[in-house]
N, C-alpha and C. Protein backbone atom coordinates (compact mmCIF):
# COMPACT_ATOMS: atom_id res chain seq x y z
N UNK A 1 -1.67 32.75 14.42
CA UNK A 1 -2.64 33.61 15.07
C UNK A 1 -3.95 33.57 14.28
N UNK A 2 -4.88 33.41 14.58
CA UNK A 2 -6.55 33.31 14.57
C UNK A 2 -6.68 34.93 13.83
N UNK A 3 -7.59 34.58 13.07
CA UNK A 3 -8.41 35.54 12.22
C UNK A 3 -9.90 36.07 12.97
N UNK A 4 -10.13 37.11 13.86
CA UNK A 4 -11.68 37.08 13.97
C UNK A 4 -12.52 37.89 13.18
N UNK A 5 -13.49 37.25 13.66
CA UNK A 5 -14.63 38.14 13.06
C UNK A 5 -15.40 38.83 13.54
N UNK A 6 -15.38 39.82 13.30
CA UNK A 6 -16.63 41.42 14.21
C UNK A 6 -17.72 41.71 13.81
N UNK A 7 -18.85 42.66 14.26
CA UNK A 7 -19.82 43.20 14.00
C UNK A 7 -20.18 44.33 14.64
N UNK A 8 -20.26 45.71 14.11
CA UNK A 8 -20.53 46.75 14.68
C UNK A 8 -22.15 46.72 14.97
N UNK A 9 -22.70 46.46 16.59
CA UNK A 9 -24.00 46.61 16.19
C UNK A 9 -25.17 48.02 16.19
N UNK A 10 -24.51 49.32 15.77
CA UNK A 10 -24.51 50.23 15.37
C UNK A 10 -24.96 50.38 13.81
N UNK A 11 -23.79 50.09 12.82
CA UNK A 11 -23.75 50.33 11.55
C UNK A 11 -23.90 48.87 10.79
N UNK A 12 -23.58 48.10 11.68
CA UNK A 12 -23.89 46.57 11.13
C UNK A 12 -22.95 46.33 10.03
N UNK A 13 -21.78 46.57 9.95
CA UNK A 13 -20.65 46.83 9.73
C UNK A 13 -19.35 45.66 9.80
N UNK A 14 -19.33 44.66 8.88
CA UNK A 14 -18.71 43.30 9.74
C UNK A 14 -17.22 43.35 8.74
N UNK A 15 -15.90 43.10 9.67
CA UNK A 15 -14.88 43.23 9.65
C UNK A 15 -14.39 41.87 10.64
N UNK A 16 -12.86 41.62 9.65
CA UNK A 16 -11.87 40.82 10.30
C UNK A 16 -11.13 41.63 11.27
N UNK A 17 -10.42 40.98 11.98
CA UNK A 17 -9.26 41.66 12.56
C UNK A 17 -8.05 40.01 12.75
N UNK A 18 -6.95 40.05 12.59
CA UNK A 18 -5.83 39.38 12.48
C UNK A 18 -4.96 39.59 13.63
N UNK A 19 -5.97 38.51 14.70
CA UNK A 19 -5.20 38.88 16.42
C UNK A 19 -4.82 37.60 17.18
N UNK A 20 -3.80 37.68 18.19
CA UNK A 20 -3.49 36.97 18.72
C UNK A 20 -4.84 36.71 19.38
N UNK A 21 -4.45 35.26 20.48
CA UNK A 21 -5.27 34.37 21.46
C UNK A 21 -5.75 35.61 22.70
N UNK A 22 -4.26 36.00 22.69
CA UNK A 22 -4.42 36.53 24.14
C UNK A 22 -4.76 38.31 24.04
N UNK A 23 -5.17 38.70 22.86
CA UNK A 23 -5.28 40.17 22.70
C UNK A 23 -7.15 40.48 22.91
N UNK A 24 -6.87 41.35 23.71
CA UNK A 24 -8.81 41.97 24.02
C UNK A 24 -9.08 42.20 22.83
N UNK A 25 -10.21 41.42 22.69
CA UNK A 25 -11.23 42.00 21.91
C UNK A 25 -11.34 43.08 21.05
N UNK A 26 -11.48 43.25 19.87
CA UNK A 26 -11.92 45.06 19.31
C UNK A 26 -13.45 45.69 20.40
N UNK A 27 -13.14 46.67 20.45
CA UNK A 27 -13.90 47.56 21.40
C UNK A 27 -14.80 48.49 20.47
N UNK A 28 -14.44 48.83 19.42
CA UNK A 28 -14.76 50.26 18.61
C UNK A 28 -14.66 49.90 17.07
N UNK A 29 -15.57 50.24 16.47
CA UNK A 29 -15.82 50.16 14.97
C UNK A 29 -14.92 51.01 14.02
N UNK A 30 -14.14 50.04 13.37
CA UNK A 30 -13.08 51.13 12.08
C UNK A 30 -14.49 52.09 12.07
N UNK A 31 -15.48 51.60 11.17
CA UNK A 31 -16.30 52.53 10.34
C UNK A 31 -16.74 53.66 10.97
N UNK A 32 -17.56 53.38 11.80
CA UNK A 32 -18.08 54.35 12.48
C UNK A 32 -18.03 55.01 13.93
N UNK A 33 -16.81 54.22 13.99
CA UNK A 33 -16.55 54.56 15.47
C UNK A 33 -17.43 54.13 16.96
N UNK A 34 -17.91 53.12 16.87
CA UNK A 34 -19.64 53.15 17.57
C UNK A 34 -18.35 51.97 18.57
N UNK A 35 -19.18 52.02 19.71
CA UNK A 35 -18.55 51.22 20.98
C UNK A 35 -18.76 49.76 21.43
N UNK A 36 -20.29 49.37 20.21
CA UNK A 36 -20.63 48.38 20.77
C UNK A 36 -20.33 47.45 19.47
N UNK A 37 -18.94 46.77 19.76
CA UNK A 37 -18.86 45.55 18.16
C UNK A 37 -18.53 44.14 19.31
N UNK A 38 -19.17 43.48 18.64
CA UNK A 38 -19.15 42.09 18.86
C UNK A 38 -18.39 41.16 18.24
N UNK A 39 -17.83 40.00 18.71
CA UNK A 39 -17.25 39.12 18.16
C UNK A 39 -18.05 38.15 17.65
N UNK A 40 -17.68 37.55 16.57
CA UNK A 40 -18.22 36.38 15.87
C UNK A 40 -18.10 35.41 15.81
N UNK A 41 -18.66 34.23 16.07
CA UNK A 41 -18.48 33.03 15.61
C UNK A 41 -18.40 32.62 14.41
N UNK A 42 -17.18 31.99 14.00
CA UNK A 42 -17.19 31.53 12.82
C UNK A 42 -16.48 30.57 12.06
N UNK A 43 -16.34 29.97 11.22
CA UNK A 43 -15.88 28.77 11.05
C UNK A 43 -14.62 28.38 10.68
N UNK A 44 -13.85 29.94 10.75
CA UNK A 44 -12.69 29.58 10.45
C UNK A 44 -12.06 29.31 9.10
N UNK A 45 -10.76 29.63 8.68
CA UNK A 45 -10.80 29.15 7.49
C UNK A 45 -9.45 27.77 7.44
N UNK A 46 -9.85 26.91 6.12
CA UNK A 46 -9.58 25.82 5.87
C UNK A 46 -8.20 25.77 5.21
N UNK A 47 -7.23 25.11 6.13
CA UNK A 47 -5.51 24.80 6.00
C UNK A 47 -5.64 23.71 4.98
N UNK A 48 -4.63 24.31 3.94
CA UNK A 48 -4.03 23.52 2.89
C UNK A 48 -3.17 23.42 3.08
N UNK A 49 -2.30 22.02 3.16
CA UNK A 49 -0.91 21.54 3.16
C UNK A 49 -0.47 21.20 1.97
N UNK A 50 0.62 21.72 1.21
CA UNK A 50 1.06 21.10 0.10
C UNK A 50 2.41 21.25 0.22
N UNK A 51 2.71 20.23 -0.47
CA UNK A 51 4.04 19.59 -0.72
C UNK A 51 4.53 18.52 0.23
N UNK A 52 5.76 17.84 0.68
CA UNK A 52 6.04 16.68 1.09
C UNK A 52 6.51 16.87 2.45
N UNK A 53 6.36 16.36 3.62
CA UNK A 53 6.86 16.41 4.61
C UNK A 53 5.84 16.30 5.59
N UNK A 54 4.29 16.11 4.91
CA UNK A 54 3.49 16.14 5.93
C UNK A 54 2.80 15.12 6.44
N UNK A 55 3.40 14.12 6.38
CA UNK A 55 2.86 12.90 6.93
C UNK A 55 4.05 12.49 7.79
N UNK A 56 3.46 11.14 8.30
CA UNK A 56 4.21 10.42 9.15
C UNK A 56 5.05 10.08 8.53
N UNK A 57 4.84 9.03 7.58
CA UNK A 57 5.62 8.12 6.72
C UNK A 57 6.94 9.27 6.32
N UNK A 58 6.53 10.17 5.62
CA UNK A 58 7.62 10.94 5.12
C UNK A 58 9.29 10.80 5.63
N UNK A 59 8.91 11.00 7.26
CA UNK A 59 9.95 11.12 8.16
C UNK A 59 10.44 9.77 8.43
N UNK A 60 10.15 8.36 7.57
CA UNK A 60 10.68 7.53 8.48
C UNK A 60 12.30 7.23 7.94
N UNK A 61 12.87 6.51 8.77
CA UNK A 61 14.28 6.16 8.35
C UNK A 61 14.38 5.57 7.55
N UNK A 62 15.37 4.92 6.89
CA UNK A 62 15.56 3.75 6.00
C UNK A 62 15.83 2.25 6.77
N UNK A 63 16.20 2.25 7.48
CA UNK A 63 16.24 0.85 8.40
C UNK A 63 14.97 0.13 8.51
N UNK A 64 14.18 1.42 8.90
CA UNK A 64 12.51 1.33 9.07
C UNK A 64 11.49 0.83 8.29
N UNK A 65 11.80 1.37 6.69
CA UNK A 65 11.29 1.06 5.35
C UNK A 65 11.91 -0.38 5.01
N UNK A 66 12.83 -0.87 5.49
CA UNK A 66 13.18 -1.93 5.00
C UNK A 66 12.64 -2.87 5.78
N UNK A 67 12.35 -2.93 7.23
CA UNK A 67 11.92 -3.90 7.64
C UNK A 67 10.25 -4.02 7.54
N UNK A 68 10.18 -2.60 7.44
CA UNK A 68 8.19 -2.58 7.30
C UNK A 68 8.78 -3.52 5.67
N UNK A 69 8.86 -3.25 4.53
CA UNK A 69 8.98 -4.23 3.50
C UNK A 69 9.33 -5.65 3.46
N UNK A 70 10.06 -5.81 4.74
CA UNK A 70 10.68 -7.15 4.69
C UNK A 70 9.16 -8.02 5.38
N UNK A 71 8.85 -7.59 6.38
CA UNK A 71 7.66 -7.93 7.15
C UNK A 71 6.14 -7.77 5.91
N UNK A 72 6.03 -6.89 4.99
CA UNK A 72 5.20 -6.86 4.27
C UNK A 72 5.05 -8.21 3.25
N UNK A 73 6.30 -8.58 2.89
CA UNK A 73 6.53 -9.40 1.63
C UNK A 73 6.44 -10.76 2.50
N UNK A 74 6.74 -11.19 3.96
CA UNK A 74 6.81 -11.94 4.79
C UNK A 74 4.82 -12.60 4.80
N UNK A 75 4.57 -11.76 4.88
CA UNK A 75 2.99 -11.71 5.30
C UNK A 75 2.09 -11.91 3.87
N UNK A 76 2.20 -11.27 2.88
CA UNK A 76 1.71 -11.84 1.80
C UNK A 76 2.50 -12.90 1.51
N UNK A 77 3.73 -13.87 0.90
CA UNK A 77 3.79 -15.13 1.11
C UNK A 77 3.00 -16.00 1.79
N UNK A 78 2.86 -15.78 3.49
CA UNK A 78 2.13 -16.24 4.01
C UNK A 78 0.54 -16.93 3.83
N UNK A 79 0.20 -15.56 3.29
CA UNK A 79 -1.20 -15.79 3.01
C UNK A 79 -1.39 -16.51 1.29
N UNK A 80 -0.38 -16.72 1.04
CA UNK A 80 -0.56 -16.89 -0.46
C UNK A 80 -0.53 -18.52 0.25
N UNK A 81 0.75 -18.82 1.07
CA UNK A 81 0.45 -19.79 1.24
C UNK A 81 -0.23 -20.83 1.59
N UNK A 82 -1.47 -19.98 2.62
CA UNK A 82 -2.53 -20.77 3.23
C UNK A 82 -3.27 -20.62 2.49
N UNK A 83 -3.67 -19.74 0.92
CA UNK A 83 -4.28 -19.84 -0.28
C UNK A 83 -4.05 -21.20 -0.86
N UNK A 84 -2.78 -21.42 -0.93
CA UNK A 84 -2.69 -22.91 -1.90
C UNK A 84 -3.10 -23.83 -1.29
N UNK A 85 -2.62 -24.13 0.22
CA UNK A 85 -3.28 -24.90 1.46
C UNK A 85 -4.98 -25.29 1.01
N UNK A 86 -5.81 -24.45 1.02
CA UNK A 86 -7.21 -24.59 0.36
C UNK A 86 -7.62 -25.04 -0.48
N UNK A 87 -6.55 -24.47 -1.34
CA UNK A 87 -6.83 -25.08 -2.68
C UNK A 87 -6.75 -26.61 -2.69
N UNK A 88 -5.60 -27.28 -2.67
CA UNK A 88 -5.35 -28.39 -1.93
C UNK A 88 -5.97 -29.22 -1.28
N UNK A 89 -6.61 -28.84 -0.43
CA UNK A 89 -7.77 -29.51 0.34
C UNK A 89 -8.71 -29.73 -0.29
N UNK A 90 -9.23 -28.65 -0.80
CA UNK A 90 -10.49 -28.67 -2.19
C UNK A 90 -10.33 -29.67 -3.33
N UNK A 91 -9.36 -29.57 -3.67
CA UNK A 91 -8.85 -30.41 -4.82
C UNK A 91 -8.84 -32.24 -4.02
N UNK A 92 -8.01 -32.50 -3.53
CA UNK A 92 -7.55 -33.73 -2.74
C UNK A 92 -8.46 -33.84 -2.01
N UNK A 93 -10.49 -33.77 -2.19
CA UNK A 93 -11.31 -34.47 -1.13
C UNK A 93 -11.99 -35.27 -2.86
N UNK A 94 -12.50 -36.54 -2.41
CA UNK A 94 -12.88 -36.99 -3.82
C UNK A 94 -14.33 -36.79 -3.49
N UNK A 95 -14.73 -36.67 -4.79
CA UNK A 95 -16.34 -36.44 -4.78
C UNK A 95 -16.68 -37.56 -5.09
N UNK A 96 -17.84 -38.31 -3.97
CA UNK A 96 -18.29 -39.74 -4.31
C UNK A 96 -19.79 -39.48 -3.86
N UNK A 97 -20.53 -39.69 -4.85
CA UNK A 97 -22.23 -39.64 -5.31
C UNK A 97 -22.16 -41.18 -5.50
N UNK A 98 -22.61 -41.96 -4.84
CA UNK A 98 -23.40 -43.01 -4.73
C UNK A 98 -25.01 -43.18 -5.06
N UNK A 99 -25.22 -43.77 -6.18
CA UNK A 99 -26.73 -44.04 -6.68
C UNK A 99 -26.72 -45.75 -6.50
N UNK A 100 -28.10 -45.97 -5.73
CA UNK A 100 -28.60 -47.37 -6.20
C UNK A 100 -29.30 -47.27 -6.94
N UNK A 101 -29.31 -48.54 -7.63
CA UNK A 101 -29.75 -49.37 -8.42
C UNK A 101 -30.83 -50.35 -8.15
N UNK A 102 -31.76 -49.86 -9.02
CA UNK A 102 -33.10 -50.48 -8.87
C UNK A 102 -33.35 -52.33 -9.93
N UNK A 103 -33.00 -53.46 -9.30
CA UNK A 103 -32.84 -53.99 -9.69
C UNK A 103 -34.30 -55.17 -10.14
């Protein structure tokens, strides 16, 4: 349930109230009793999650973890291997600089 925020515009008087979605409005000022309080816009306050369970990952199975790993280790090989591939190519082109000769 949502926290709001009020304003008596009487006494100018600003208070929370700790209400459901679906509950009317405050009508009447704790302080001074005055009829006209307004609701506030406001920004709300900021959810901290701590401890474990709050992600996706958390929940996954073990079947799951093994094949995301098996597929991980699959894919870097891979790329290691089209690394050496380059290398290879680089290496195995001969460098030939041809100069004439001024005779």
């Amino acid at each position: 349930m949502p926290t709001y925020e009020y304003e008596c515009a009487k006494c100018k008087h600003r208070f929370e109230k700790f209400q459901s979605i679906n509950d009317a409005p405050v009508k009447t000022c704790p302080k001074c009793k005055g009829r006209k309080v307004k609701r506030l816009i406001s920004s709300g306050a900021g959810i901290i999650f701590k401890g474990s369970g709050f992600y996706g990952t958390d929940y996954r199975s073990e079947s799951y973890k093994k094949d995301a790993k098996k597929d991980a280790e699959a894919s870097s090989s891979s790329e290691k291997t089209k690394t050496d591939k380059k290398k290879e190519t680089k290496k195995s082109k001969p460098k030939s600089k041809e100069t004439k000769s001024k005779d």
